[in-house]
PDB file of N, CA and C in Angstrom:
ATOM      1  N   UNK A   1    -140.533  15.093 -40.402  1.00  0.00           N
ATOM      2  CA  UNK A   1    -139.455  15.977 -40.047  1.00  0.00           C
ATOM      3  C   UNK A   1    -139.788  16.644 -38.724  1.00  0.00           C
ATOM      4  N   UNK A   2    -138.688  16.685 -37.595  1.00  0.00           N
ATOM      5  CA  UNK A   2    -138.795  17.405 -36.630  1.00  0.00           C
ATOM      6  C   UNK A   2    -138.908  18.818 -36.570  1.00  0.00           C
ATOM      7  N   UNK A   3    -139.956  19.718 -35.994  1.00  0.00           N
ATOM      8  CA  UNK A   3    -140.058  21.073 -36.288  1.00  0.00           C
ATOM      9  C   UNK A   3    -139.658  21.045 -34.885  1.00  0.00           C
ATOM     10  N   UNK A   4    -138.037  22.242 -35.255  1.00  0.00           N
ATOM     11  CA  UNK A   4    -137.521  23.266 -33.854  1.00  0.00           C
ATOM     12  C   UNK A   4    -138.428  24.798 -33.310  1.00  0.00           C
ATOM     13  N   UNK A   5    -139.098  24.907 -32.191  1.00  0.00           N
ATOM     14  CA  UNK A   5    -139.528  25.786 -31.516  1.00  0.00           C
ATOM     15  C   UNK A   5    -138.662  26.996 -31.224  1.00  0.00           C
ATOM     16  N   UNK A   6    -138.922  27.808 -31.768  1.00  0.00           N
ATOM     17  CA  UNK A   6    -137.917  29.061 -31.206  1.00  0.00           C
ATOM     18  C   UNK A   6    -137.891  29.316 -29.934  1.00  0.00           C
ATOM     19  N   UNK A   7    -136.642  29.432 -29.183  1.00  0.00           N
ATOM     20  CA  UNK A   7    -136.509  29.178 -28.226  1.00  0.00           C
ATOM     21  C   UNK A   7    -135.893  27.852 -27.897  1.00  0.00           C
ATOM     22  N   UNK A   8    -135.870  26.772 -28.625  1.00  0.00           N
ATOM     23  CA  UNK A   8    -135.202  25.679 -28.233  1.00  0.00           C
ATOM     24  C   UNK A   8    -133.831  25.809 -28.411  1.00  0.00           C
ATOM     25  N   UNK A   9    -132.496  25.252 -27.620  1.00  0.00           N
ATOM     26  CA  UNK A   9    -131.708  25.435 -27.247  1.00  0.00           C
ATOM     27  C   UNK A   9    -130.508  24.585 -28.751  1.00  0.00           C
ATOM     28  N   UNK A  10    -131.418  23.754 -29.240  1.00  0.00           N
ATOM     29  CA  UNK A  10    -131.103  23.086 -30.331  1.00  0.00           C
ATOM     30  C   UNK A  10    -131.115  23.451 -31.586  1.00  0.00           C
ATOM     31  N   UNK A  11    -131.435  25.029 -31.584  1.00  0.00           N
ATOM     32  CA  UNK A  11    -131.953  25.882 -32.417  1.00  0.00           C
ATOM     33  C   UNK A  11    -130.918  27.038 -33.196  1.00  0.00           C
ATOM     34  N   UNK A  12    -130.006  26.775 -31.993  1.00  0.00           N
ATOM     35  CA  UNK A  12    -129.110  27.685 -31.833  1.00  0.00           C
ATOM     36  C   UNK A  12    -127.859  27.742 -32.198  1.00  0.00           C
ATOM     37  N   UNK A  13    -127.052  27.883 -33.286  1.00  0.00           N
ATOM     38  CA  UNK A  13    -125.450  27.962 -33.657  1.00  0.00           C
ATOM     39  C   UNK A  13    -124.651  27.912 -32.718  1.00  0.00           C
ATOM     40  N   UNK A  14    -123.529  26.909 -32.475  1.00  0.00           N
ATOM     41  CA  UNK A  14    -122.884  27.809 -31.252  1.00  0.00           C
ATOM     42  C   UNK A  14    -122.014  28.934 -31.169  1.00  0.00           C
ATOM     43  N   UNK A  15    -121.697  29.357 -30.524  1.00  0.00           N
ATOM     44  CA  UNK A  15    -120.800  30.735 -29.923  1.00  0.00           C
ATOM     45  C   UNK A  15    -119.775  30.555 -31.075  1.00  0.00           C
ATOM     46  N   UNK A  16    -119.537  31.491 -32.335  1.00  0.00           N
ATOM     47  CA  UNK A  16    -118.188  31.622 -32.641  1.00  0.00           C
ATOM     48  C   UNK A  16    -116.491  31.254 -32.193  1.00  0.00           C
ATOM     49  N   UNK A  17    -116.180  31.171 -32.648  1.00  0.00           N
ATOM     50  CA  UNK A  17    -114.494  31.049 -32.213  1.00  0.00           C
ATOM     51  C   UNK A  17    -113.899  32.421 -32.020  1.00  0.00           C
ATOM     52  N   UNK A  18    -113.051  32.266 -30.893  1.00  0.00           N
ATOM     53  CA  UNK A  18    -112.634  33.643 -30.531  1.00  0.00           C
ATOM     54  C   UNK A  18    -110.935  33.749 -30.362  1.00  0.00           C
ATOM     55  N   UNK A  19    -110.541  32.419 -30.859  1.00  0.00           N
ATOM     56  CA  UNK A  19    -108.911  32.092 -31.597  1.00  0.00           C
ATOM     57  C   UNK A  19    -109.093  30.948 -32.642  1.00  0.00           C
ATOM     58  N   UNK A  20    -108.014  31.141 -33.281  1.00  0.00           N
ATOM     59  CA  UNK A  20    -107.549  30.286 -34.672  1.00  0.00           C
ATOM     60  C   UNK A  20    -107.566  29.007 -34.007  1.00  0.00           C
ATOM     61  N   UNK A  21    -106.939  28.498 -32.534  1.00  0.00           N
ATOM     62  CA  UNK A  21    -106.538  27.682 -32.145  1.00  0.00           C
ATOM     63  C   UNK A  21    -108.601  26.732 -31.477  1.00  0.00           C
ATOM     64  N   UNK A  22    -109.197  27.763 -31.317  1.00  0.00           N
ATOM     65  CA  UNK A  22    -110.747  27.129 -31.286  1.00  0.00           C
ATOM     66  C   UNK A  22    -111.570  26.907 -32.506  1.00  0.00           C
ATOM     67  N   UNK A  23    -110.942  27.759 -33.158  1.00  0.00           N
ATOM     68  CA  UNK A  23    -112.003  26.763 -34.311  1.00  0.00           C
ATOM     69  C   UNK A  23    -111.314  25.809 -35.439  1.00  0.00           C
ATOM     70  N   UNK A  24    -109.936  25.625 -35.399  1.00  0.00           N
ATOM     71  CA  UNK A  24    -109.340  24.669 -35.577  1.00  0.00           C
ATOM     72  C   UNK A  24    -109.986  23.347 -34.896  1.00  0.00           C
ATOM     73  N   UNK A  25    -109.928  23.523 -33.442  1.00  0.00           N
ATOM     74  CA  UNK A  25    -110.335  22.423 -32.694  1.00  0.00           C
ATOM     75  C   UNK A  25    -111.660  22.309 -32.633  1.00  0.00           C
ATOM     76  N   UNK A  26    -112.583  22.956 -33.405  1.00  0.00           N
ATOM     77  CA  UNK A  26    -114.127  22.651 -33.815  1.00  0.00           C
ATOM     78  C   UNK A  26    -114.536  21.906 -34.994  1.00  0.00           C
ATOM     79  N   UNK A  27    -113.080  21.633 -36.114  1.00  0.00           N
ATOM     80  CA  UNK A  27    -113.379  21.232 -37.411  1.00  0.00           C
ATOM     81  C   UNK A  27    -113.043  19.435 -37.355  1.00  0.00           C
ATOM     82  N   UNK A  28    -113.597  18.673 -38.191  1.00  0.00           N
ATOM     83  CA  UNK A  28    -113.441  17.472 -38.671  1.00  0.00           C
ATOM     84  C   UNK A  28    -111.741  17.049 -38.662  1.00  0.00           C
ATOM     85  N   UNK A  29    -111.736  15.984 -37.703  1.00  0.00           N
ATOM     86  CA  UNK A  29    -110.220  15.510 -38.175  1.00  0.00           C
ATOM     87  C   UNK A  29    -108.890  16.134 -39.498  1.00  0.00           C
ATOM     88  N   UNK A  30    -110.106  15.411 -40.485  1.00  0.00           N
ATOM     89  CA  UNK A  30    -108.960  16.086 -42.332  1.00  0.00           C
ATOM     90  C   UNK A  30    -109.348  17.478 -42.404  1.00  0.00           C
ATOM     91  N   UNK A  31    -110.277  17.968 -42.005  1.00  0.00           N
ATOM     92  CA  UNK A  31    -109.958  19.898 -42.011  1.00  0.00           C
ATOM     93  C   UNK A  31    -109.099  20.004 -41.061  1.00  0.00           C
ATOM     94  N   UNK A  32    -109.233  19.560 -40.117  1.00  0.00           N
ATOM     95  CA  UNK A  32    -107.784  20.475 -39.222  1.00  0.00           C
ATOM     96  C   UNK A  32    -106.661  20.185 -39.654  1.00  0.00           C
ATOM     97  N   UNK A  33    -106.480  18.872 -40.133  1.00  0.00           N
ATOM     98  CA  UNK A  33    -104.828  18.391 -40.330  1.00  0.00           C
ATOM     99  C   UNK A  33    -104.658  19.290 -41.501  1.00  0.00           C
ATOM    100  N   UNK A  34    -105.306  19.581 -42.564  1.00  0.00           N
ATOM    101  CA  UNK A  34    -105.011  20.120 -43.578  1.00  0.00           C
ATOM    102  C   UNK A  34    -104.571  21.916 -43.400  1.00  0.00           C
ATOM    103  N   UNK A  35    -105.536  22.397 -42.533  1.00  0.00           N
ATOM    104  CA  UNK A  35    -105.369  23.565 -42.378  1.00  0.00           C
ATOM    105  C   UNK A  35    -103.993  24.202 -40.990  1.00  0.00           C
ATOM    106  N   UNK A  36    -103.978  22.986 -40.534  1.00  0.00           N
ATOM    107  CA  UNK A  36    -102.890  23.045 -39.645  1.00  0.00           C
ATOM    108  C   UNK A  36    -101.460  23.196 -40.266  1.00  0.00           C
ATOM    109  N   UNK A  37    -101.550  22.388 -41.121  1.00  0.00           N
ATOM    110  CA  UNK A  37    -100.507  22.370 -42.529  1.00  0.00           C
ATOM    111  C   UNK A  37    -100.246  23.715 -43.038  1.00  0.00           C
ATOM    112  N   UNK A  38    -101.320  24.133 -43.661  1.00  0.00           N
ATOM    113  CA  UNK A  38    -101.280  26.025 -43.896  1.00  0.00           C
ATOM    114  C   UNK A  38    -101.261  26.459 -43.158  1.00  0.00           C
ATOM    115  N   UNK A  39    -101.559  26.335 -41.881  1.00  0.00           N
ATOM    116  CA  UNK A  39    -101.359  27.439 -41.143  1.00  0.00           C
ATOM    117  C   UNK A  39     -99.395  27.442 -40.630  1.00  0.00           C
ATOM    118  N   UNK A  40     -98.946  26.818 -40.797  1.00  0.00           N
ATOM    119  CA  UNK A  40     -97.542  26.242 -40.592  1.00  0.00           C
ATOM    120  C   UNK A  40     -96.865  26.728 -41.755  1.00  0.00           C
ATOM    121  N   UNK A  41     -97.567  26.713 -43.168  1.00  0.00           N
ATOM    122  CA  UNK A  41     -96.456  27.632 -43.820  1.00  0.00           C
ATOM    123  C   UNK A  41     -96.879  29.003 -43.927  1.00  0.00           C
ATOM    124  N   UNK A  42     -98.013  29.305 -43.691  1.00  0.00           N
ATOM    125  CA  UNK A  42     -97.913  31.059 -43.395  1.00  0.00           C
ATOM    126  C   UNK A  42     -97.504  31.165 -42.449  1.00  0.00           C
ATOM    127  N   UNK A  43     -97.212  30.606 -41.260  1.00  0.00           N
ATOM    128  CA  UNK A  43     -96.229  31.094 -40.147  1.00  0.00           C
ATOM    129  C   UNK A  43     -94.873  31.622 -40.720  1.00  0.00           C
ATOM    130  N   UNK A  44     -94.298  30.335 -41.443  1.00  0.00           N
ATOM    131  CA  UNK A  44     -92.754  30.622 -42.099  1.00  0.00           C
ATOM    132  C   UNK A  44     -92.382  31.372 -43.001  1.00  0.00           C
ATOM    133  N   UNK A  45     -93.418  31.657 -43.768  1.00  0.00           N
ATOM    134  CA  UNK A  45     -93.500  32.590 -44.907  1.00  0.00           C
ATOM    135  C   UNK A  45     -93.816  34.227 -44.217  1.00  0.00           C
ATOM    136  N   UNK A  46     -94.693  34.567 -43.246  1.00  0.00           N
ATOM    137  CA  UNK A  46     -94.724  35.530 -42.926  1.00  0.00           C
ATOM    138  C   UNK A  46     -94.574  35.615 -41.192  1.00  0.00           C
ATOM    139  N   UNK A  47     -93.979  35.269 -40.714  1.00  0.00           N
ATOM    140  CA  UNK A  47     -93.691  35.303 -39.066  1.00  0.00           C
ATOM    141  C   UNK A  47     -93.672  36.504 -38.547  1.00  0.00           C
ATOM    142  N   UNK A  48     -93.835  37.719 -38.972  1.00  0.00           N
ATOM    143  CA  UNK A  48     -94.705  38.448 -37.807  1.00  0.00           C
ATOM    144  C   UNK A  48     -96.224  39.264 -38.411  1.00  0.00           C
ATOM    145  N   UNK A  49     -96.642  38.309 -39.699  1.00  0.00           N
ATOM    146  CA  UNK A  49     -98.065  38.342 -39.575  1.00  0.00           C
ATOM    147  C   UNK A  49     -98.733  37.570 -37.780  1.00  0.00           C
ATOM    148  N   UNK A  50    -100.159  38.248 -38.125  1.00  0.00           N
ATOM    149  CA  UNK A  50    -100.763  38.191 -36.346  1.00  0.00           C
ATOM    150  C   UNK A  50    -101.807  37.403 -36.903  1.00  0.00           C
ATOM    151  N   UNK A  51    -102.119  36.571 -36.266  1.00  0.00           N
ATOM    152  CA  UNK A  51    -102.772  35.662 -36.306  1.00  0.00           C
ATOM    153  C   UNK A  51    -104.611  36.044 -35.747  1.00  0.00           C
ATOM    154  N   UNK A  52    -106.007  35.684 -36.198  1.00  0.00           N
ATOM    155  CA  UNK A  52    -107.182  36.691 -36.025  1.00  0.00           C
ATOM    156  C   UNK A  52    -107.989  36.138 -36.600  1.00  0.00           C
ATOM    157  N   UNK A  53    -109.018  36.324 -36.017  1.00  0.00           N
ATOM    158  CA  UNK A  53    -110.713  35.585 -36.481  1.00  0.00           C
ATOM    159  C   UNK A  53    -110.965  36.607 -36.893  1.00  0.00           C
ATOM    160  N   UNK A  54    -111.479  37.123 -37.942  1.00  0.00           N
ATOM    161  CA  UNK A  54    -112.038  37.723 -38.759  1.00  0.00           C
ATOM    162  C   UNK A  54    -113.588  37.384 -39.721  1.00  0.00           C
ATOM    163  N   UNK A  55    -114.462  37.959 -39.360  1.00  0.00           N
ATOM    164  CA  UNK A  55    -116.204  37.298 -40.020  1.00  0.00           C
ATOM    165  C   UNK A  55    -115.921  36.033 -39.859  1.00  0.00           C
ATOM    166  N   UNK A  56    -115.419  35.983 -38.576  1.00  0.00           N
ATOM    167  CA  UNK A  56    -115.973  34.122 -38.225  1.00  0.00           C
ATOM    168  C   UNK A  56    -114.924  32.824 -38.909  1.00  0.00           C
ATOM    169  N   UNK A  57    -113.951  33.485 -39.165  1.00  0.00           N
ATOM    170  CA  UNK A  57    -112.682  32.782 -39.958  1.00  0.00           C
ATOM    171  C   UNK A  57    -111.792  33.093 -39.873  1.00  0.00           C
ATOM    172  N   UNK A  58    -110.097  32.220 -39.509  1.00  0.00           N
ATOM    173  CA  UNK A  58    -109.149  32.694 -39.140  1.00  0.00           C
ATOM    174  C   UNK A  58    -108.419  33.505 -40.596  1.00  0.00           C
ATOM    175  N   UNK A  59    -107.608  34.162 -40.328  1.00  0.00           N
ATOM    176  CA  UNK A  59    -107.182  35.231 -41.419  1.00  0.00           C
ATOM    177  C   UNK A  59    -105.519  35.213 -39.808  1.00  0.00           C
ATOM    178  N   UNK A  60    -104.884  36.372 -41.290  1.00  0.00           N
ATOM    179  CA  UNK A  60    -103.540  37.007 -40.343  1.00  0.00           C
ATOM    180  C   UNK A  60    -103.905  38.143 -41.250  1.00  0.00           C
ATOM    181  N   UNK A  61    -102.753  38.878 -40.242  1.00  0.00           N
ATOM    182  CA  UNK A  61    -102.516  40.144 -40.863  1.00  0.00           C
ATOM    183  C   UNK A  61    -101.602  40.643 -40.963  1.00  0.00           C
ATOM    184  N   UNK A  62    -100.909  41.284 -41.975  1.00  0.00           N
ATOM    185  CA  UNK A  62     -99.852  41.646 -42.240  1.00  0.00           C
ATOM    186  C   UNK A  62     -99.752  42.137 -43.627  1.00  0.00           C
ATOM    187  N   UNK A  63     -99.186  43.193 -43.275  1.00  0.00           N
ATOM    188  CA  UNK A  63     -99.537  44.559 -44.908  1.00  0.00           C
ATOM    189  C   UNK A  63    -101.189  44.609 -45.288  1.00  0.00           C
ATOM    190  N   UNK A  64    -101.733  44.374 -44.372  1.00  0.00           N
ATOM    191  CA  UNK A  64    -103.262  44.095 -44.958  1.00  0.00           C
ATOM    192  C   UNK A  64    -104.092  42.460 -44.560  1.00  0.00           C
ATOM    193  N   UNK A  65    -104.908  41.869 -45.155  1.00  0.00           N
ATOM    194  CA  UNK A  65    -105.267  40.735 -44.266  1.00  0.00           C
ATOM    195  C   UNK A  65    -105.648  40.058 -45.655  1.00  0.00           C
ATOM    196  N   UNK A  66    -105.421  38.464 -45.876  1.00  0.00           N
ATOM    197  CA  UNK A  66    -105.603  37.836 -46.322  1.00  0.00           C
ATOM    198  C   UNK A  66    -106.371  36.431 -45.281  1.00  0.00           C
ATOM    199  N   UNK A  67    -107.399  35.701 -46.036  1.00  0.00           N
ATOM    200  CA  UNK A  67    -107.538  34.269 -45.395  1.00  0.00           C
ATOM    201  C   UNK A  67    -107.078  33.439 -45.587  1.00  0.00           C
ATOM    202  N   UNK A  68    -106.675  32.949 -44.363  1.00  0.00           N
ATOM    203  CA  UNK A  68    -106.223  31.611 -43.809  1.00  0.00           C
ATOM    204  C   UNK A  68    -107.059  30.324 -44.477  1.00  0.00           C
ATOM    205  N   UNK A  69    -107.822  30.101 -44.354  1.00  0.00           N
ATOM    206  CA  UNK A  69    -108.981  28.710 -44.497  1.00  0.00           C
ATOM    207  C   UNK A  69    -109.911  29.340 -43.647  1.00  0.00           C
ATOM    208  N   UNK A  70    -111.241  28.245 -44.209  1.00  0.00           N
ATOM    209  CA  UNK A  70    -112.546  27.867 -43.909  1.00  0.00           C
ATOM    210  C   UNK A  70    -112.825  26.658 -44.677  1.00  0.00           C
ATOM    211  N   UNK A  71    -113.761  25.850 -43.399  1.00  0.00           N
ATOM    212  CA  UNK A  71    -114.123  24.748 -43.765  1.00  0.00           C
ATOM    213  C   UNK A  71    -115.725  24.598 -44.752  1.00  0.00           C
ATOM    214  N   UNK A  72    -116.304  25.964 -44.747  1.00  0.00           N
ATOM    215  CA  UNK A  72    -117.448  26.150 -45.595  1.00  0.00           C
ATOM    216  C   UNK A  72    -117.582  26.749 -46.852  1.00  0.00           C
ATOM    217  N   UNK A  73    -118.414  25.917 -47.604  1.00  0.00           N
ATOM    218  CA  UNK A  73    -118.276  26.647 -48.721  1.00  0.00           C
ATOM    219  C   UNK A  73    -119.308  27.683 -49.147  1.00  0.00           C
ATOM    220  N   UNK A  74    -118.656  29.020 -49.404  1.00  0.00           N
ATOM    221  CA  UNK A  74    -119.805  30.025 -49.761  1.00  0.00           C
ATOM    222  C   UNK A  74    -120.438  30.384 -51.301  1.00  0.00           C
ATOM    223  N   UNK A  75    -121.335  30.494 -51.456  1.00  0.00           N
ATOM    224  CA  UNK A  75    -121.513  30.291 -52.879  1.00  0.00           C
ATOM    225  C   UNK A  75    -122.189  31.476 -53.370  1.00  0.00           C
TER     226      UNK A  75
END
């Protein structure tokens, strides 16, 4: 097994998403299509919820904040 050096650049997570629309475009083909899908009927269902990365995951908001999707599972 390869041991990473702290400090190596390979070491490192990248930079968060800082719109719905970037970390959409960071996920696997069938996560995006799927979540693109939801994200299309919470548009219609709530259209002037605001759209927001929230702990690293898109969410809206409106009367309060619910999530959108994530492609990880927390356990």
């Amino acid at each position: 097994m390869k041991k990473i050096k702290p400090g190596n650049t390979s070491a490192k997570k990248s930079a968060p998403a800082q719109t719905v629309d970037n970390y959409l475009a960071a996920l696997p083909e069938e996560a995006r299509a799927t979540l693109e899908k939801l994200r299309k009927v919470v548009k219609a269902a709530a259209p002037k919820a605001t759209e927001v990365i929230s702990y690293q995951i898109p969410m809206y908001k409106h009367h309060g904040m619910f999530i959108l999707a994530t492609n990880e599972v927390h356990t």
